[in-house]
N, C-alpha and C. Protein backbone atom coordinates (compact mmCIF):
# COMPACT_ATOMS: atom_id res chain seq x y z
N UNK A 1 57.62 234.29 176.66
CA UNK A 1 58.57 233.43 177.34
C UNK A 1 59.83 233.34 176.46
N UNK A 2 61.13 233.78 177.03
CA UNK A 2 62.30 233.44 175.88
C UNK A 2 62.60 232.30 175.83
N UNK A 3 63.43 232.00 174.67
CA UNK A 3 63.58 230.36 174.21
C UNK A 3 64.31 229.63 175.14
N UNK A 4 64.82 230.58 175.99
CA UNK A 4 65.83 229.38 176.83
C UNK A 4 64.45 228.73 178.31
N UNK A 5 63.71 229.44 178.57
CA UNK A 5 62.73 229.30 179.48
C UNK A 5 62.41 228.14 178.71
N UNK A 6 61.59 228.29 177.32
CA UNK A 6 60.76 227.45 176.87
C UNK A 6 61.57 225.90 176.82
N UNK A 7 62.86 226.13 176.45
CA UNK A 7 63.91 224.65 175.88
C UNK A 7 63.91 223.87 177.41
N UNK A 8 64.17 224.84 178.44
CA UNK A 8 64.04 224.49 179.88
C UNK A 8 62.56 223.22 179.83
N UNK A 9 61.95 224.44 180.50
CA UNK A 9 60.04 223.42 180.54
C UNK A 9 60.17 222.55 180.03
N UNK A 10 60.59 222.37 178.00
CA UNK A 10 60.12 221.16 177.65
C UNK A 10 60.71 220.02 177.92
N UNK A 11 62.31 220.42 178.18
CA UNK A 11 63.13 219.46 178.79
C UNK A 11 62.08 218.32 180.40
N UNK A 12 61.99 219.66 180.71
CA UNK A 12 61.06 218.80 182.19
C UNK A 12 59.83 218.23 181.99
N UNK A 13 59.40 218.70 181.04
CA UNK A 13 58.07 217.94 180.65
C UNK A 13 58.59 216.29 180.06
N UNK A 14 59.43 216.34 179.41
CA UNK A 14 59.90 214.91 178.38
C UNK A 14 60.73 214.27 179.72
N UNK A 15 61.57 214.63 180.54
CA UNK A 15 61.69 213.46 181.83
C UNK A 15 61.09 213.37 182.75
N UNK A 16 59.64 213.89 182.60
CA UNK A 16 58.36 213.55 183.75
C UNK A 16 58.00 212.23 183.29
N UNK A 17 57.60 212.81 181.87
CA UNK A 17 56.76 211.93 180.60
C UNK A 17 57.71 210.46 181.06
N UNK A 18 58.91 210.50 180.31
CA UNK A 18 59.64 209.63 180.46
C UNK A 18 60.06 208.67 182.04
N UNK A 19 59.85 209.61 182.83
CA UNK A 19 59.06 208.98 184.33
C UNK A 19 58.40 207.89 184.31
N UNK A 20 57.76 208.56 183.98
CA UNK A 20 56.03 208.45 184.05
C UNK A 20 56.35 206.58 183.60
N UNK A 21 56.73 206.86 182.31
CA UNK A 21 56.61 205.84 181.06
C UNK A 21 57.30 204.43 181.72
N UNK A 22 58.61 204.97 182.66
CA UNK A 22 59.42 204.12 183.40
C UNK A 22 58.83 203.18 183.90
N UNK A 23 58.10 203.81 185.20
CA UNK A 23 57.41 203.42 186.73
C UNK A 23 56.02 203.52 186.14
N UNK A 24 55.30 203.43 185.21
CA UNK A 24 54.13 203.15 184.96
C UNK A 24 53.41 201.56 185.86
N UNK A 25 54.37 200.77 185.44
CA UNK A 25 53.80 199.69 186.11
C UNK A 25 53.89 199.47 187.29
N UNK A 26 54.88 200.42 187.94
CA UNK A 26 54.77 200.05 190.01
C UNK A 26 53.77 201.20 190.61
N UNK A 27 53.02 201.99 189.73
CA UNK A 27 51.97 203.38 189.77
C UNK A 27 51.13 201.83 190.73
N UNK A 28 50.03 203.00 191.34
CA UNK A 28 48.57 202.08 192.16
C UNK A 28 47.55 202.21 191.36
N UNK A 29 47.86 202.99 190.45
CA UNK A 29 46.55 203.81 189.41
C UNK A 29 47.20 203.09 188.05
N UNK A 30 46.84 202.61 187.44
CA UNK A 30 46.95 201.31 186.07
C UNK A 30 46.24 202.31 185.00
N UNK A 31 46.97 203.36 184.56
CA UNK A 31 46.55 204.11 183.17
C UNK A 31 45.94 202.94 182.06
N UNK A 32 44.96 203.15 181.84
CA UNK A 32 44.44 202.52 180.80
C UNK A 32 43.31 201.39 181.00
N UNK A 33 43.81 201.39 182.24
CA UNK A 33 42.86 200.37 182.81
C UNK A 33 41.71 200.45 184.02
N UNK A 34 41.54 201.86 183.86
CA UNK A 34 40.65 202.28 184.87
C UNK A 34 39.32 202.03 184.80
N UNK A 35 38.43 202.05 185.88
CA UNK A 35 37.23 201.68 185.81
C UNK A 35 36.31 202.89 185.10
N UNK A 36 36.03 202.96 183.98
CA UNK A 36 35.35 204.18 183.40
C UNK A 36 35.92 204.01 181.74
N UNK A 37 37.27 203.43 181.71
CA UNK A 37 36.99 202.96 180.39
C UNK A 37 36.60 202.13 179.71
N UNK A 38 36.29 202.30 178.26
CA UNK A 38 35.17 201.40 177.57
C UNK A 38 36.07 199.94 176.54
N UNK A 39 35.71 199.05 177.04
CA UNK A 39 36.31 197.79 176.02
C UNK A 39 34.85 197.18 175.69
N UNK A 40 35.32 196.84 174.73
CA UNK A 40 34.08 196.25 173.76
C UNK A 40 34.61 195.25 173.07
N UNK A 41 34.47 193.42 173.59
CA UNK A 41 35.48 192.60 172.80
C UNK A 41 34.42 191.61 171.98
N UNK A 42 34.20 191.84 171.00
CA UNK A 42 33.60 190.76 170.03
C UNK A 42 33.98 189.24 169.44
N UNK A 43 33.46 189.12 168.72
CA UNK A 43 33.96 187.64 168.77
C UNK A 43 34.73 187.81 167.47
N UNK A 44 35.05 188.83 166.02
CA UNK A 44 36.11 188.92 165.12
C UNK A 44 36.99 190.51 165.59
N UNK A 45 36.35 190.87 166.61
CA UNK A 45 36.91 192.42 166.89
C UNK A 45 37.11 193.22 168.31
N UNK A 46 37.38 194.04 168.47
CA UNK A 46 37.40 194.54 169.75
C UNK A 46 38.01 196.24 169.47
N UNK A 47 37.31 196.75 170.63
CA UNK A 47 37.23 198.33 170.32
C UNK A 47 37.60 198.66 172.19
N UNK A 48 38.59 199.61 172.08
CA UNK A 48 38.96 200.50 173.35
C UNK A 48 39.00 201.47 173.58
N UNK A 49 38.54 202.28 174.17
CA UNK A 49 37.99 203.70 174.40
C UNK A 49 38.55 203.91 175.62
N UNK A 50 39.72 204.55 176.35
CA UNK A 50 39.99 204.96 177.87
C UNK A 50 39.52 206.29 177.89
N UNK A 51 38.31 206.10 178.49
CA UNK A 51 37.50 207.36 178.83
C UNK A 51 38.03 208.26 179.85
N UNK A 52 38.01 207.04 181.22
CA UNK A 52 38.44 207.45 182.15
C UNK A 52 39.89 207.79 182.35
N UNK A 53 40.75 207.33 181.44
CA UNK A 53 42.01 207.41 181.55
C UNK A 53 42.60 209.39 180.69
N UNK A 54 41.95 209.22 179.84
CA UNK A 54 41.50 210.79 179.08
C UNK A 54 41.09 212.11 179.77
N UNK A 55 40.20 211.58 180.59
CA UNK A 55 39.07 212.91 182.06
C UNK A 55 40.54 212.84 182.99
N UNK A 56 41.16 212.18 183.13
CA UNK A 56 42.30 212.04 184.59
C UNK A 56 43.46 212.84 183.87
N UNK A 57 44.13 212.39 182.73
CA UNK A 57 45.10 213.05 181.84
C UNK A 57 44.83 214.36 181.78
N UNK A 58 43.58 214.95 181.61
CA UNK A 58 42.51 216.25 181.08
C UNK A 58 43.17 216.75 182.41
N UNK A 59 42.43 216.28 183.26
CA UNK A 59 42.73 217.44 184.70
C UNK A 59 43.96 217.59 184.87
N UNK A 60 44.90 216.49 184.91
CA UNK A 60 45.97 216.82 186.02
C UNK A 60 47.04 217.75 184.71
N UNK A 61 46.74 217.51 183.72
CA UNK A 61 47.57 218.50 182.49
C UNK A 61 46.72 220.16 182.78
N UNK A 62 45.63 220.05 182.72
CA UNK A 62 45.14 221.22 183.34
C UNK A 62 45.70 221.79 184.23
N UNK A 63 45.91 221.08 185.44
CA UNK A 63 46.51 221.94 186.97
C UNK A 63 47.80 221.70 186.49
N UNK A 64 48.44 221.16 185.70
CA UNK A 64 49.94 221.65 185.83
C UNK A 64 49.76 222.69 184.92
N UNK A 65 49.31 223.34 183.43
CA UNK A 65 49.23 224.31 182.73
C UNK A 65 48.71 225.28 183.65
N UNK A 66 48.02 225.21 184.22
CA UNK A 66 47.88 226.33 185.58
C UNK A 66 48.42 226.50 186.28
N UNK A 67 49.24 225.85 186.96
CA UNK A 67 50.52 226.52 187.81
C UNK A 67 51.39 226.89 187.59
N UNK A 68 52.21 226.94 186.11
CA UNK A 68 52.99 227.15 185.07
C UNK A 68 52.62 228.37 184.68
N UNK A 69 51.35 229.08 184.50
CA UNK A 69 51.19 229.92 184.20
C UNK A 69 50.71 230.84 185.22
N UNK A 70 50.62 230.72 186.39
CA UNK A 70 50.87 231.56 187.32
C UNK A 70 52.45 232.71 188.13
């Protein structure tokens, strides 16, 4: 891929991202807070694990690296 392709993509990748980051909170789907991830709140501590938020990120970065490379 020559560098101007590549400077392109990443450009569009960082104002998806930055999208994304915008309108996160008017989304119907609440990243981070999906049913599948793990909170664990103790009484001096608390531990967060977005499992489900990780498997969803996983795929849909998948199908876009796959159509990109088609």
């Amino acid at each position: 891929m020559p560098l101007g392709r590549l400077l392109i993509t990443a450009g569009l990748v960082l104002v998806a991202a930055g999208l994304l980051v915008t309108f996160a909170g008017r989304l119907p789907i609440k990243l981070g807070r999906l049913p599948g991830d793990i909170y664990i709140h103790g009484k001096n501590s608390s531990f967060y694990f977005p499992l489900a938020t990780c498997l969803l990120l996983s795929a849909l970065l998948s199908l876009v690296m796959w159509i990109f490379r088609r």
